[in-house]
PDB file of N, CA and C in Angstrom:
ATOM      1  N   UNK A   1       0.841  -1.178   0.000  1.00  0.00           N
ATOM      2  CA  UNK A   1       0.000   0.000   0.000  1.00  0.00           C
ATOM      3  C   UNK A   1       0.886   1.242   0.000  1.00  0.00           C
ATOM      4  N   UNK A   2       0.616   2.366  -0.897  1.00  0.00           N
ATOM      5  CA  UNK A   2       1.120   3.218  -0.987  1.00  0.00           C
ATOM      6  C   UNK A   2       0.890   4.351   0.250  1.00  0.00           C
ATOM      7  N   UNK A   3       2.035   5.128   1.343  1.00  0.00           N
ATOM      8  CA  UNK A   3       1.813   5.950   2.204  1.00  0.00           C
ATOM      9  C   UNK A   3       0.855   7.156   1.705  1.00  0.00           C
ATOM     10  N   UNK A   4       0.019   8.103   2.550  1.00  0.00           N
ATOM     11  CA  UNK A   4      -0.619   8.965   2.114  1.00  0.00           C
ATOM     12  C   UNK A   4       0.187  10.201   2.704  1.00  0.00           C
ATOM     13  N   UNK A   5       1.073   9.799   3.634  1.00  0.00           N
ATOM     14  CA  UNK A   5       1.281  10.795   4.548  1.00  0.00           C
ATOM     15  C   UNK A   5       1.222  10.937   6.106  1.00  0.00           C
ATOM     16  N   UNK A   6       2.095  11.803   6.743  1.00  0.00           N
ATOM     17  CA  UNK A   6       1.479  12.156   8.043  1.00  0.00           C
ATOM     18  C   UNK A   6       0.511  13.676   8.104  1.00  0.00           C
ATOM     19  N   UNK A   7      -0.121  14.246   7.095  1.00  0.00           N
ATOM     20  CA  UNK A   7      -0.731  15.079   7.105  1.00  0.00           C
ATOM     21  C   UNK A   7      -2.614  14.610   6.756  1.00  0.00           C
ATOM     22  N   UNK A   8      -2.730  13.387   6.798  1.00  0.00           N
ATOM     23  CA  UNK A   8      -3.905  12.678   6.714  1.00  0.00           C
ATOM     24  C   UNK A   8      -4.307  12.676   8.000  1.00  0.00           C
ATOM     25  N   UNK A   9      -5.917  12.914   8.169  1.00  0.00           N
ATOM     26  CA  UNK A   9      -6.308  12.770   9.397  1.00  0.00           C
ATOM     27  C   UNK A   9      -6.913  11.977   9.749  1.00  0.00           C
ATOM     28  N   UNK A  10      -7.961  10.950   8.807  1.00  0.00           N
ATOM     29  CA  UNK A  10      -8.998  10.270   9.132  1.00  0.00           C
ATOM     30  C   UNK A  10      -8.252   8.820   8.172  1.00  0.00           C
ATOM     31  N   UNK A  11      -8.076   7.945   8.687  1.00  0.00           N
ATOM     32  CA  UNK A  11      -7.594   6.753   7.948  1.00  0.00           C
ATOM     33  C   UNK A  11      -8.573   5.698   7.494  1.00  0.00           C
ATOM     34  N   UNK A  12      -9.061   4.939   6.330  1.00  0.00           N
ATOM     35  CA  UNK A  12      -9.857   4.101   6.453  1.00  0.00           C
ATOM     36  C   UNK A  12      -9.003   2.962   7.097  1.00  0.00           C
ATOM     37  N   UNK A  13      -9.889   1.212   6.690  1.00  0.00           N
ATOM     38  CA  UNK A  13      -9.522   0.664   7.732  1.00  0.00           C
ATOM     39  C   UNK A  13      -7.890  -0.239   7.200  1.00  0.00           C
ATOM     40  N   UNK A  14      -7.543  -0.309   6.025  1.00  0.00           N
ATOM     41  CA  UNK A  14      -6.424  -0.580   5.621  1.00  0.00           C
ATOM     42  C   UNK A  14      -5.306   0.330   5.867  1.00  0.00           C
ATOM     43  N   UNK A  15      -5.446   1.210   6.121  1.00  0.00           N
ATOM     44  CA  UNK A  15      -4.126   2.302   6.628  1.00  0.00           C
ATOM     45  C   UNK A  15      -4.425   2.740   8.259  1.00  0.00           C
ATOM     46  N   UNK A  16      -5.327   2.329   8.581  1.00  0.00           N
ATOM     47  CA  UNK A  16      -5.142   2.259  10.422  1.00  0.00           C
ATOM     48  C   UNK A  16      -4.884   0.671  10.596  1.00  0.00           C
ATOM     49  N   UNK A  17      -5.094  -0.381  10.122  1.00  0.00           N
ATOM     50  CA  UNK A  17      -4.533  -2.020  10.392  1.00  0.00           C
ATOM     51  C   UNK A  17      -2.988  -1.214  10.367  1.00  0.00           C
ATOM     52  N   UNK A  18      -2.456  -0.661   9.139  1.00  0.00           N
ATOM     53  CA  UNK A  18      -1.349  -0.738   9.134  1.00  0.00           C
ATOM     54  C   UNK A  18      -0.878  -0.017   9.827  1.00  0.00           C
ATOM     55  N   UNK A  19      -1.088   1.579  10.273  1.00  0.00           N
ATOM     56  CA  UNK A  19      -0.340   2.096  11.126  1.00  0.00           C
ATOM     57  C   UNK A  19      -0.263   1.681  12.304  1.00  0.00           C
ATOM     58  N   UNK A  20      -1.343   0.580  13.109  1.00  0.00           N
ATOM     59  CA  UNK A  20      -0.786  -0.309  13.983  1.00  0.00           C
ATOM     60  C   UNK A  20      -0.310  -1.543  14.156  1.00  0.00           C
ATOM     61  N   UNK A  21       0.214  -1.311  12.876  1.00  0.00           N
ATOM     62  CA  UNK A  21       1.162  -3.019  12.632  1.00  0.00           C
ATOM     63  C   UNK A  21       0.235  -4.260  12.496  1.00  0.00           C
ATOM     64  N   UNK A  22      -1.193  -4.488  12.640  1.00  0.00           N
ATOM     65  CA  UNK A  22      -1.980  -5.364  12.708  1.00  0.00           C
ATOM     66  C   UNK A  22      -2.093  -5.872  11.114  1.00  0.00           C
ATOM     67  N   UNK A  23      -2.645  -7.178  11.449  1.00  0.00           N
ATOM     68  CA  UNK A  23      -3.340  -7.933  10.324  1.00  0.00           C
ATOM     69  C   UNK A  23      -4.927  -7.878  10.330  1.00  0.00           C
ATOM     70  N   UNK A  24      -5.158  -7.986   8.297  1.00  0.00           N
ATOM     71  CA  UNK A  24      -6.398  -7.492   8.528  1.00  0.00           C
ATOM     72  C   UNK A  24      -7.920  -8.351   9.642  1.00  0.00           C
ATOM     73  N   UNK A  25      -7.342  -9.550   9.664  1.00  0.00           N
ATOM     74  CA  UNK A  25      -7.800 -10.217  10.565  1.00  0.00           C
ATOM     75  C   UNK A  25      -8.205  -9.692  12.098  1.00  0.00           C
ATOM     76  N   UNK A  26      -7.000  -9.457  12.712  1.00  0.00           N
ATOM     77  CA  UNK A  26      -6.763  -9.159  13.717  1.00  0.00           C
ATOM     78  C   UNK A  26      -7.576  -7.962  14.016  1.00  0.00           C
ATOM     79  N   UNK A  27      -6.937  -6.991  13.053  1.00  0.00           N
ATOM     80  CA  UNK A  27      -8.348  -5.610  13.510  1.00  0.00           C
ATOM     81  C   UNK A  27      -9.485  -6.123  13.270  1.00  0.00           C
ATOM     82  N   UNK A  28     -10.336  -6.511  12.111  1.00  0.00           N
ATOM     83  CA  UNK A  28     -11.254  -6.401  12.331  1.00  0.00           C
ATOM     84  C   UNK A  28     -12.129  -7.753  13.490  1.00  0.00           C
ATOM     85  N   UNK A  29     -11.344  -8.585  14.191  1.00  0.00           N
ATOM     86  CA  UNK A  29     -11.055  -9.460  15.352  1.00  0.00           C
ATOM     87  C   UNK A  29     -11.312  -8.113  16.760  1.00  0.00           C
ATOM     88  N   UNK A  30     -10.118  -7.492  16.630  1.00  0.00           N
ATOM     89  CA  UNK A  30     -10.285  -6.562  17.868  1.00  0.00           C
ATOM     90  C   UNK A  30     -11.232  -5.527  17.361  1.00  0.00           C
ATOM     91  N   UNK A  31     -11.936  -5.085  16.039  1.00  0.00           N
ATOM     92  CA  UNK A  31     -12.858  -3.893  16.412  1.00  0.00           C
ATOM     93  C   UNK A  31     -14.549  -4.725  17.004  1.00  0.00           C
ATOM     94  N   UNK A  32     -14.583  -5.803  16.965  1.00  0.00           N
ATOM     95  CA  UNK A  32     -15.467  -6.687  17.312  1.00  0.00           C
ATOM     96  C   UNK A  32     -15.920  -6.821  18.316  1.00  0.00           C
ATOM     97  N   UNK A  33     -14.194  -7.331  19.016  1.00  0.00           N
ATOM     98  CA  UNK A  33     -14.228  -6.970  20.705  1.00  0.00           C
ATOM     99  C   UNK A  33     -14.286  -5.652  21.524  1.00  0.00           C
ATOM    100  N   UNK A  34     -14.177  -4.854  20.554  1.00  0.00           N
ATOM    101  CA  UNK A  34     -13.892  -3.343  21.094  1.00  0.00           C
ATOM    102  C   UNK A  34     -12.558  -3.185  21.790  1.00  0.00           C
ATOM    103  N   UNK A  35     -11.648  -3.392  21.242  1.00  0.00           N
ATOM    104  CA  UNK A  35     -10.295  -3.551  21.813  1.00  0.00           C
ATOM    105  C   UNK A  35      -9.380  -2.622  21.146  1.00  0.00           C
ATOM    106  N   UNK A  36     -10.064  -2.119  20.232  1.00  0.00           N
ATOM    107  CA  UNK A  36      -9.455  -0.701  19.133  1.00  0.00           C
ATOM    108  C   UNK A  36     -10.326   0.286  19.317  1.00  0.00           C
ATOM    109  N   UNK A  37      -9.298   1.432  19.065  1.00  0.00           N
ATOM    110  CA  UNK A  37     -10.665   2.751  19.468  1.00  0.00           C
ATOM    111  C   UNK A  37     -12.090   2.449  18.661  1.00  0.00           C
ATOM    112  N   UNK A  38     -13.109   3.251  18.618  1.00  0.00           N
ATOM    113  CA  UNK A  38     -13.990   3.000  17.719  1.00  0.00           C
ATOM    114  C   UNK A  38     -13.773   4.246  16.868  1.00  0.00           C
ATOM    115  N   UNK A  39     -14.688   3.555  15.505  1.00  0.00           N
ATOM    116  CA  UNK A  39     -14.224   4.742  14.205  1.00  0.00           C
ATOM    117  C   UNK A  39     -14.803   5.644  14.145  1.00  0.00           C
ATOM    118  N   UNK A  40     -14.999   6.748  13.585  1.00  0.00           N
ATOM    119  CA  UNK A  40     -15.559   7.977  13.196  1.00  0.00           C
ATOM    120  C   UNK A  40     -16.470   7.884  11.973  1.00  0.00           C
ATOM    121  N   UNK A  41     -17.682   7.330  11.926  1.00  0.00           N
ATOM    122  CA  UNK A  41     -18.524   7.484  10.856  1.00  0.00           C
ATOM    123  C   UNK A  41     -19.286   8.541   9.760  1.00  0.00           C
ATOM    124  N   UNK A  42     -18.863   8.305   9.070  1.00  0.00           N
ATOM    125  CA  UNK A  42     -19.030   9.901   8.198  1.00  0.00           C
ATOM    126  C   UNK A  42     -19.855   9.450   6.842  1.00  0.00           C
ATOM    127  N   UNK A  43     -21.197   9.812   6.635  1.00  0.00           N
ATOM    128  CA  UNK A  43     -22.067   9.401   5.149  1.00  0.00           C
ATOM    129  C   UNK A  43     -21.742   8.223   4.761  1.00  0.00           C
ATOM    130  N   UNK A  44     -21.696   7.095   5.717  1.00  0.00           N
ATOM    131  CA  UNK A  44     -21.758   5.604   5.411  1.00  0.00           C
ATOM    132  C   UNK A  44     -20.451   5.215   5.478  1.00  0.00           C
ATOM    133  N   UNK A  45     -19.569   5.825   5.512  1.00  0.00           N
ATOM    134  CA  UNK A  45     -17.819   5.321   5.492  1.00  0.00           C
ATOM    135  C   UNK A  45     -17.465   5.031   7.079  1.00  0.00           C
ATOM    136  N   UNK A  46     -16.429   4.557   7.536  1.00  0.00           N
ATOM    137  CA  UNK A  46     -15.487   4.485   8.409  1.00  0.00           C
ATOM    138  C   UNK A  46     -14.171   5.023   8.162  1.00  0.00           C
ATOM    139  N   UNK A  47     -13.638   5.353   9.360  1.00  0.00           N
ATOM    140  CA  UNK A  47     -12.746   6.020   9.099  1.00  0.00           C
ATOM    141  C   UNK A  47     -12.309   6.094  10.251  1.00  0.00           C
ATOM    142  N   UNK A  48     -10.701   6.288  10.918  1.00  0.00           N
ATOM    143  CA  UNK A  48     -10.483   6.349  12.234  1.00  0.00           C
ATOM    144  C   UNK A  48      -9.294   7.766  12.381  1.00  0.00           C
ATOM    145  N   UNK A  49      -9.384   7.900  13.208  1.00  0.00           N
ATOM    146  CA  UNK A  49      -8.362   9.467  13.506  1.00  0.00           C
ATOM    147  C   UNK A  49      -7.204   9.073  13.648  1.00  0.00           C
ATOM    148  N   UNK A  50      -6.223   9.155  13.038  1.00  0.00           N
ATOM    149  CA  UNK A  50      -4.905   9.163  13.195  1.00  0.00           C
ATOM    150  C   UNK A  50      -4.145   9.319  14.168  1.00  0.00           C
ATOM    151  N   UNK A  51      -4.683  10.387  14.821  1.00  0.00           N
ATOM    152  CA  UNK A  51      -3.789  10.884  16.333  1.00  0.00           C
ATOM    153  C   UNK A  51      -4.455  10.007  16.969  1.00  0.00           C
ATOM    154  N   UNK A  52      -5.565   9.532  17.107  1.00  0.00           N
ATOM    155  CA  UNK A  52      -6.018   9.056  18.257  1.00  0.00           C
ATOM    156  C   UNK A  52      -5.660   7.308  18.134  1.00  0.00           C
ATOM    157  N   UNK A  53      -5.440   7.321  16.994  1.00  0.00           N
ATOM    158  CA  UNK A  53      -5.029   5.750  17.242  1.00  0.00           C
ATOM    159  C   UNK A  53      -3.616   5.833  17.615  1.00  0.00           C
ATOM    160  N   UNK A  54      -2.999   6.914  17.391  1.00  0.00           N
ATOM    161  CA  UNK A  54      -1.235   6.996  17.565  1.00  0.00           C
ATOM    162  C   UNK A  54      -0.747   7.531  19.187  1.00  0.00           C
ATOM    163  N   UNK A  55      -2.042   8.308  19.823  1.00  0.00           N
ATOM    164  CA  UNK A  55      -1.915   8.034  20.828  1.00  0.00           C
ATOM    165  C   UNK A  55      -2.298   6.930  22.124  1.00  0.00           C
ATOM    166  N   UNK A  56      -3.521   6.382  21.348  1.00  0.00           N
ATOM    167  CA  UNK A  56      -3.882   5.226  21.778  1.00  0.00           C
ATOM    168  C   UNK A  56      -2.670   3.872  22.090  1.00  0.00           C
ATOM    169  N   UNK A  57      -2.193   4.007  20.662  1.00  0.00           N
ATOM    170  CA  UNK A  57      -0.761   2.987  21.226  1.00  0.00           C
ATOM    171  C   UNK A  57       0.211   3.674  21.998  1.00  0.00           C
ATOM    172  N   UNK A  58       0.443   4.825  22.016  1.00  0.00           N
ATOM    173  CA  UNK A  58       1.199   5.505  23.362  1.00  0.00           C
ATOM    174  C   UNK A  58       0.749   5.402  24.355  1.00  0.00           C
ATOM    175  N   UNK A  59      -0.814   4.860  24.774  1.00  0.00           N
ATOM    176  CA  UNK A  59      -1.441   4.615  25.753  1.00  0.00           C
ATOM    177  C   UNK A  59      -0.900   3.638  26.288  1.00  0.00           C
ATOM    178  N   UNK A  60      -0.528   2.203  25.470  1.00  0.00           N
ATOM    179  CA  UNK A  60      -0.384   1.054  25.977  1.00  0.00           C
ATOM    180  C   UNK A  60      -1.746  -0.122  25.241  1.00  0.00           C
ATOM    181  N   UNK A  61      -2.393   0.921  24.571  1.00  0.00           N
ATOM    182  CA  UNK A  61      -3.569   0.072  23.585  1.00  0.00           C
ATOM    183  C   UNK A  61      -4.564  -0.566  24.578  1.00  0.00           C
ATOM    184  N   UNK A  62      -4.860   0.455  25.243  1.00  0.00           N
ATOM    185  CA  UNK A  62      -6.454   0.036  26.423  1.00  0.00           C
ATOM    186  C   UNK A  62      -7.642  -0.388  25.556  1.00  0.00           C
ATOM    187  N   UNK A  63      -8.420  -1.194  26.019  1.00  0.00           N
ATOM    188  CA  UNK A  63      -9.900  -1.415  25.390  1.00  0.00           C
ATOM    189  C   UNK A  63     -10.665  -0.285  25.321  1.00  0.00           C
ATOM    190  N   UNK A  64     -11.508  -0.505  24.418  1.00  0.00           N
ATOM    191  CA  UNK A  64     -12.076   0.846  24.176  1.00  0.00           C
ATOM    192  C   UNK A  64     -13.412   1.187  25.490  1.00  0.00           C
ATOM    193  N   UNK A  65     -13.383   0.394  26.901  1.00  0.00           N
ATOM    194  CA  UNK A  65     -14.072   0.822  28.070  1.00  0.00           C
ATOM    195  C   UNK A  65     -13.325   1.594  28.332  1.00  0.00           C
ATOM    196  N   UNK A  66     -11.800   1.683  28.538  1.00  0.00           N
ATOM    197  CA  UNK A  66     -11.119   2.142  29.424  1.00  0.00           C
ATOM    198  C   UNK A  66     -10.191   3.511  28.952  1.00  0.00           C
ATOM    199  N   UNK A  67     -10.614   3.522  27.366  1.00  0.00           N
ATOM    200  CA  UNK A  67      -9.837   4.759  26.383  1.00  0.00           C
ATOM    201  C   UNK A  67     -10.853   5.726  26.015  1.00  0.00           C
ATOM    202  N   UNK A  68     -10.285   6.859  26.689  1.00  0.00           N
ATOM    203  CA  UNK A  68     -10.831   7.907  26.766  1.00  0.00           C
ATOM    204  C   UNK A  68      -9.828   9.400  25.852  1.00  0.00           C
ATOM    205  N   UNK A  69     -10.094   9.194  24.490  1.00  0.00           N
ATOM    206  CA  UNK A  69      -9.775  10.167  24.105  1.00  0.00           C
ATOM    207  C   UNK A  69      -9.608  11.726  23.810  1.00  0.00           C
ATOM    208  N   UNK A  70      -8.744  12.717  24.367  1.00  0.00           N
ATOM    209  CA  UNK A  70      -8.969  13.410  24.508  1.00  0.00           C
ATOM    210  C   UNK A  70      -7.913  14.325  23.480  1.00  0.00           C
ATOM    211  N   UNK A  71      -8.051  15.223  22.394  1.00  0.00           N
ATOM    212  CA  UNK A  71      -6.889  16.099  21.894  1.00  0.00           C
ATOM    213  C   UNK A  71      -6.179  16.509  22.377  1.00  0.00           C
ATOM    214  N   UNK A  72      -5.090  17.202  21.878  1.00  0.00           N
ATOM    215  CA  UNK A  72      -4.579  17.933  22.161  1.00  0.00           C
ATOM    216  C   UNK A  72      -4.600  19.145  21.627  1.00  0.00           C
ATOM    217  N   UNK A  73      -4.898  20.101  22.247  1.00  0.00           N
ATOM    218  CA  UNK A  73      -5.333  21.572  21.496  1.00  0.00           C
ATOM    219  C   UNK A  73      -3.918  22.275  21.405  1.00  0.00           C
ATOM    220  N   UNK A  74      -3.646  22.779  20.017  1.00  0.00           N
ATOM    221  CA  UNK A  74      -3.117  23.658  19.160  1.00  0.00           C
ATOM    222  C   UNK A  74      -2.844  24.824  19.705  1.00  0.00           C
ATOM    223  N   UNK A  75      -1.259  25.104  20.123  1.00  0.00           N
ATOM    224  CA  UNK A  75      -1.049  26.927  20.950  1.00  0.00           C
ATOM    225  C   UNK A  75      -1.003  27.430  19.787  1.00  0.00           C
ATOM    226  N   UNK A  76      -1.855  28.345  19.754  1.00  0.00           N
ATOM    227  CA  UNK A  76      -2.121  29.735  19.013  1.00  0.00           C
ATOM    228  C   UNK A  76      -1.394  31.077  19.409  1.00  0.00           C
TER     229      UNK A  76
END
């Protein structure tokens, strides 16, 4: 798969498997269990946030009971 970038914000589900190293199995295994954040639904698509899955594995990759995402806001 060709990179899009780190200036992409919303990933479908083949470029969030990959930015967390997973197989396609496996994610869609853990979005089942809820063990991956959940996605951002937009006019019938999926799609997942980039930062939040990139901080999510800086989390330590909590289930999605226990992941509570929050931004980080932009100094202006």
């Amino acid at each position: 798969m060709e990179s899009r970038g780190d200036d992409i914000i919303l990933l479908n589900a083949p470029e969030a498997w990959t930015l967390c190293h997973m197989k396609k199995t496996s994610w869609y295994k853990s979005l089942t269990l809820r063990a991956i954040p959940a996605p951002v639904r937009i006019k019938g698509t999926v799609r997942w946030r980039r930062q939040e899955l990139l901080d999510w594995i800086e989390a330590g990759c909590p289930p999605q009971s226990k992941w509570r995402w929050f931004p980080k806001k932009s100094g202006k």
